[in-house]
Protein backbone atom coordinates (compact mmCIF):
# COMPACT_ATOMS: atom_id res chain seq x y z
CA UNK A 1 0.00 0.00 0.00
CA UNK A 2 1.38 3.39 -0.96
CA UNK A 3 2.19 5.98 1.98
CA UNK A 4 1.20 9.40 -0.50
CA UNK A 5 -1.46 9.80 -3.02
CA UNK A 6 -1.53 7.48 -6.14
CA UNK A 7 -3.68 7.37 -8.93
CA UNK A 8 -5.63 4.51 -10.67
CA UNK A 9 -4.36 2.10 -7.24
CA UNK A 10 -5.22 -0.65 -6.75
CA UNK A 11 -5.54 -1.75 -10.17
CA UNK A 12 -5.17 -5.00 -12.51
CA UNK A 13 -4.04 -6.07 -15.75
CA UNK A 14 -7.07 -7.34 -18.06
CA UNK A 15 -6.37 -9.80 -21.04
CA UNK A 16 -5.14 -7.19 -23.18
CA UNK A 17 -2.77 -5.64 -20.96
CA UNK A 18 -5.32 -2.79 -19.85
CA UNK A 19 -4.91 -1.58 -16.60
CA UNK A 20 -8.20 -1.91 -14.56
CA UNK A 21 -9.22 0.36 -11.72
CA UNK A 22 -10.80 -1.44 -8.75
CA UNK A 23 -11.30 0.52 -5.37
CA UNK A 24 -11.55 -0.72 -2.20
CA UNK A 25 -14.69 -1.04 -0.28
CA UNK A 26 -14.44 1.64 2.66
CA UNK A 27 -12.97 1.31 6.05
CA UNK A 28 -14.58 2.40 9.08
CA UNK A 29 -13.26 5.32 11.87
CA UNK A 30 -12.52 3.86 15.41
CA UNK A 31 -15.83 6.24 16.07
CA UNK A 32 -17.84 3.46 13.90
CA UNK A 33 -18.22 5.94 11.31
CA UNK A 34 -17.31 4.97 7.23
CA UNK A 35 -14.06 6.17 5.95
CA UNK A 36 -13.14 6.06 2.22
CA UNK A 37 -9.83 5.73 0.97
CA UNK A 38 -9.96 7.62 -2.03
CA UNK A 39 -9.83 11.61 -2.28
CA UNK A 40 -13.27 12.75 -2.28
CA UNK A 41 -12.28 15.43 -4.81
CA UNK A 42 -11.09 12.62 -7.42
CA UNK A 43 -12.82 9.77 -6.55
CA UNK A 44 -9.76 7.67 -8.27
CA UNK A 45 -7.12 9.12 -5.98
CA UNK A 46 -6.01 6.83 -3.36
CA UNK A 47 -5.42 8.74 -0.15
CA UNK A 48 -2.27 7.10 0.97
CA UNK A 49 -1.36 5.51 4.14
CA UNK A 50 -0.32 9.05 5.79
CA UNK A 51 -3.49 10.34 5.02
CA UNK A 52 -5.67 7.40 6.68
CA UNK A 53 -3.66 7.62 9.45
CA UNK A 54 -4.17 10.89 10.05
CA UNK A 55 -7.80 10.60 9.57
CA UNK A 56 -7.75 8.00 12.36
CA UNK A 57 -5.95 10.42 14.61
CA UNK A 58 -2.23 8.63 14.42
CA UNK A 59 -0.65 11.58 12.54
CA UNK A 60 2.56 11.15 14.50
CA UNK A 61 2.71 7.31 12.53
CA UNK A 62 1.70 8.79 9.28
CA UNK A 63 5.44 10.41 9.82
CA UNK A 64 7.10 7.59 10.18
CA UNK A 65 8.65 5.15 7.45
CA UNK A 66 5.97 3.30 5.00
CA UNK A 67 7.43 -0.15 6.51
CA UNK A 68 10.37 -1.40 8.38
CA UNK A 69 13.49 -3.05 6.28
CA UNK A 70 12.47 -6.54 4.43
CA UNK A 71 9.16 -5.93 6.51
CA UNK A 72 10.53 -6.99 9.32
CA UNK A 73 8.74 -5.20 12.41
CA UNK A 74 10.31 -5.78 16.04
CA UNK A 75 8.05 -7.73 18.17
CA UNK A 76 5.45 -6.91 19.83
CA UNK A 77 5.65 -3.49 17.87
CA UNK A 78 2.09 -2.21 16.55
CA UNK A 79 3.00 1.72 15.30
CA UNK A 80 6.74 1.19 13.90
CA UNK A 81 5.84 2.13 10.57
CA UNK A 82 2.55 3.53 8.76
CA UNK A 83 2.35 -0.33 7.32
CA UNK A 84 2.16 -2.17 10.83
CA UNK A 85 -0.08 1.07 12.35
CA UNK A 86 -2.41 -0.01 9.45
CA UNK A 87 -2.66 -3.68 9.60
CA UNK A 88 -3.09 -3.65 13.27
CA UNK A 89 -6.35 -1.10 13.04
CA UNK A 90 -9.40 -3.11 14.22
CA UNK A 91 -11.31 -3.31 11.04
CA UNK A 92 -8.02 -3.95 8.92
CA UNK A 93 -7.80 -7.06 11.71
CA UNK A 94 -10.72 -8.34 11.72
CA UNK A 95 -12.32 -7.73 7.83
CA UNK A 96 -12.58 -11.26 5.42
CA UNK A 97 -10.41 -11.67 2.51
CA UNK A 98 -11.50 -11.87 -0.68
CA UNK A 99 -11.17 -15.62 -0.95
CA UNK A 100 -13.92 -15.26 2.45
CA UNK A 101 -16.17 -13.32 0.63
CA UNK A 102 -16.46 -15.45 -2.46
CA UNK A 103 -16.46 -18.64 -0.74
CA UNK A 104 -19.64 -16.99 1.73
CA UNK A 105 -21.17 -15.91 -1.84
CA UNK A 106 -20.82 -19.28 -3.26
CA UNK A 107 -22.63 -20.89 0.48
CA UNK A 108 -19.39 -22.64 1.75
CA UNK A 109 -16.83 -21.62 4.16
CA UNK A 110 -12.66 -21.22 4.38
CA UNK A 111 -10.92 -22.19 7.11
CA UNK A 112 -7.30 -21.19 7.41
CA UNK A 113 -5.17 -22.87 9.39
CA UNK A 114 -2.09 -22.57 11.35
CA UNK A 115 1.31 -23.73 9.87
CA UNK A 116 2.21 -27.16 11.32
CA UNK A 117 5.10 -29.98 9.92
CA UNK A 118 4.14 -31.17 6.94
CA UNK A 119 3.91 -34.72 8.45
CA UNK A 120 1.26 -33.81 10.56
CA UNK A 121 -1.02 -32.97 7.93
CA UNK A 122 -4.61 -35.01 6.88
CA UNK A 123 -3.11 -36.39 3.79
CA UNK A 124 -0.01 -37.86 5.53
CA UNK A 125 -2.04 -39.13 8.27
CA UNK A 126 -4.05 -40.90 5.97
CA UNK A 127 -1.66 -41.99 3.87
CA UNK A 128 0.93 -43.64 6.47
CA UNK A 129 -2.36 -45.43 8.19
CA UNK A 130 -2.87 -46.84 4.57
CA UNK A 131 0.98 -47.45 4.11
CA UNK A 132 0.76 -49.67 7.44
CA UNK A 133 -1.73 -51.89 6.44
CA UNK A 134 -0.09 -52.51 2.76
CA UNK A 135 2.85 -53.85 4.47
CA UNK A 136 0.33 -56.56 6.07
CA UNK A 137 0.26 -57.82 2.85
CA UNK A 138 2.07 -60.79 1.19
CA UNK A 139 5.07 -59.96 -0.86
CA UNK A 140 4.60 -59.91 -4.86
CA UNK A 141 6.22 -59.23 -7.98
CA UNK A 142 3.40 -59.22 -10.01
CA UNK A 143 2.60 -55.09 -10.88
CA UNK A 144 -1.13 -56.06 -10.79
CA UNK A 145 -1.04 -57.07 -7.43
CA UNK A 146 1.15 -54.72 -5.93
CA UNK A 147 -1.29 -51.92 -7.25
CA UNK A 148 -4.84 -54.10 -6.21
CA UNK A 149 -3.30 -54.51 -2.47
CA UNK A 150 -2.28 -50.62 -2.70
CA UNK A 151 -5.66 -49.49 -3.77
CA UNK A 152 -7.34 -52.27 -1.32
CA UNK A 153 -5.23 -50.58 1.57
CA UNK A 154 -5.87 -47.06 0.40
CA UNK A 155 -9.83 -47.94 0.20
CA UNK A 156 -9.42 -49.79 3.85
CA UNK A 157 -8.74 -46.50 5.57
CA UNK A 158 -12.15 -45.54 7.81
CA UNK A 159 -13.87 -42.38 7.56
CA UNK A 160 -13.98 -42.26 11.12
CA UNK A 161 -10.38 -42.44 11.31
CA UNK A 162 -9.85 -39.69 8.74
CA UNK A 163 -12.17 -37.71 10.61
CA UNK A 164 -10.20 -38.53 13.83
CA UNK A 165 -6.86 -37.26 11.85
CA UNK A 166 -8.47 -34.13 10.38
CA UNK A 167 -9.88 -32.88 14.36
């Protein structure tokens, strides 16, 4: 997000390489009260971060840098840069993304979830309980068999279980 003024932002490039305006939906004032981020004197303006800070009262941020270096912020930190003062307003917090939205349009839901070992996942849960009992088993040579006793041991895995995995 740019700190000053910038016109035509945020914007995307169409199929033939046209840039296309599309403005954010408005934020709203720790008072509970809308606030647009676009100059209401050129409705295609974006205000800049300074300017939204300011608006929320946090001029001394809005003088501060637009982020820290490789966006790095010290810990614990909420108003070291205009870019951390913004992300950590209340309705920047706690608004759905886009992928939200659309998923809410379309009647289903998105759940994000924190990062965790890859072994740990569903699929790997699954997939060793379904390794363990293809090792029960006899031993074969024969292709054919090797993949029916793979997909038998695949197919033996219980919903229940897979539920139990994805809790």
């Amino acid at each position: 997000m740019p700190k000053g003024p910038l016109m035509d932002w945020p914007y995307y490039k169409d199929a033939e390489n046209n840039q296309v305006f599309v403005p954010m939906e408005d934020g709203q004032l720790p008072n509970g009260s809308l606030q647009s981020f676009y100059d209401p004197k050129n409705p295609q303006c974006f205000k800049g971060m300074a300017w939204i800070l300011k608006e929320r009262r946090l001029a001394h941020i809005s003088k501060k840098n637009t982020q820290c270096t490789n966006f790095k912020c010290p810990k614990g930190k909420t108003n070291c840069c205009c870019c951390c003062a913004m992300v950590n307003q209340p309705n920047f917090k706690s608004c759905d993304s886009c992928l939200q939205e659309t998923a809410c349009k379309l009647g289903t839901q998105v759940m994000f979830l924190p990062k965790y070992h890859c072994k740990l996942t569903l699929i790997e849960q699954i997939w060793g309980q379904a390794k363990q009992s293809y090792c029960d088993y006899p031993l074969s040579s024969n292709p054919k068999v090797l993949k029916e006793n793979a997909l038998i041991a695949m197919d033996g895995v219980e919903l229940l279980l897979m539920w139990k995995f994805g809790a």
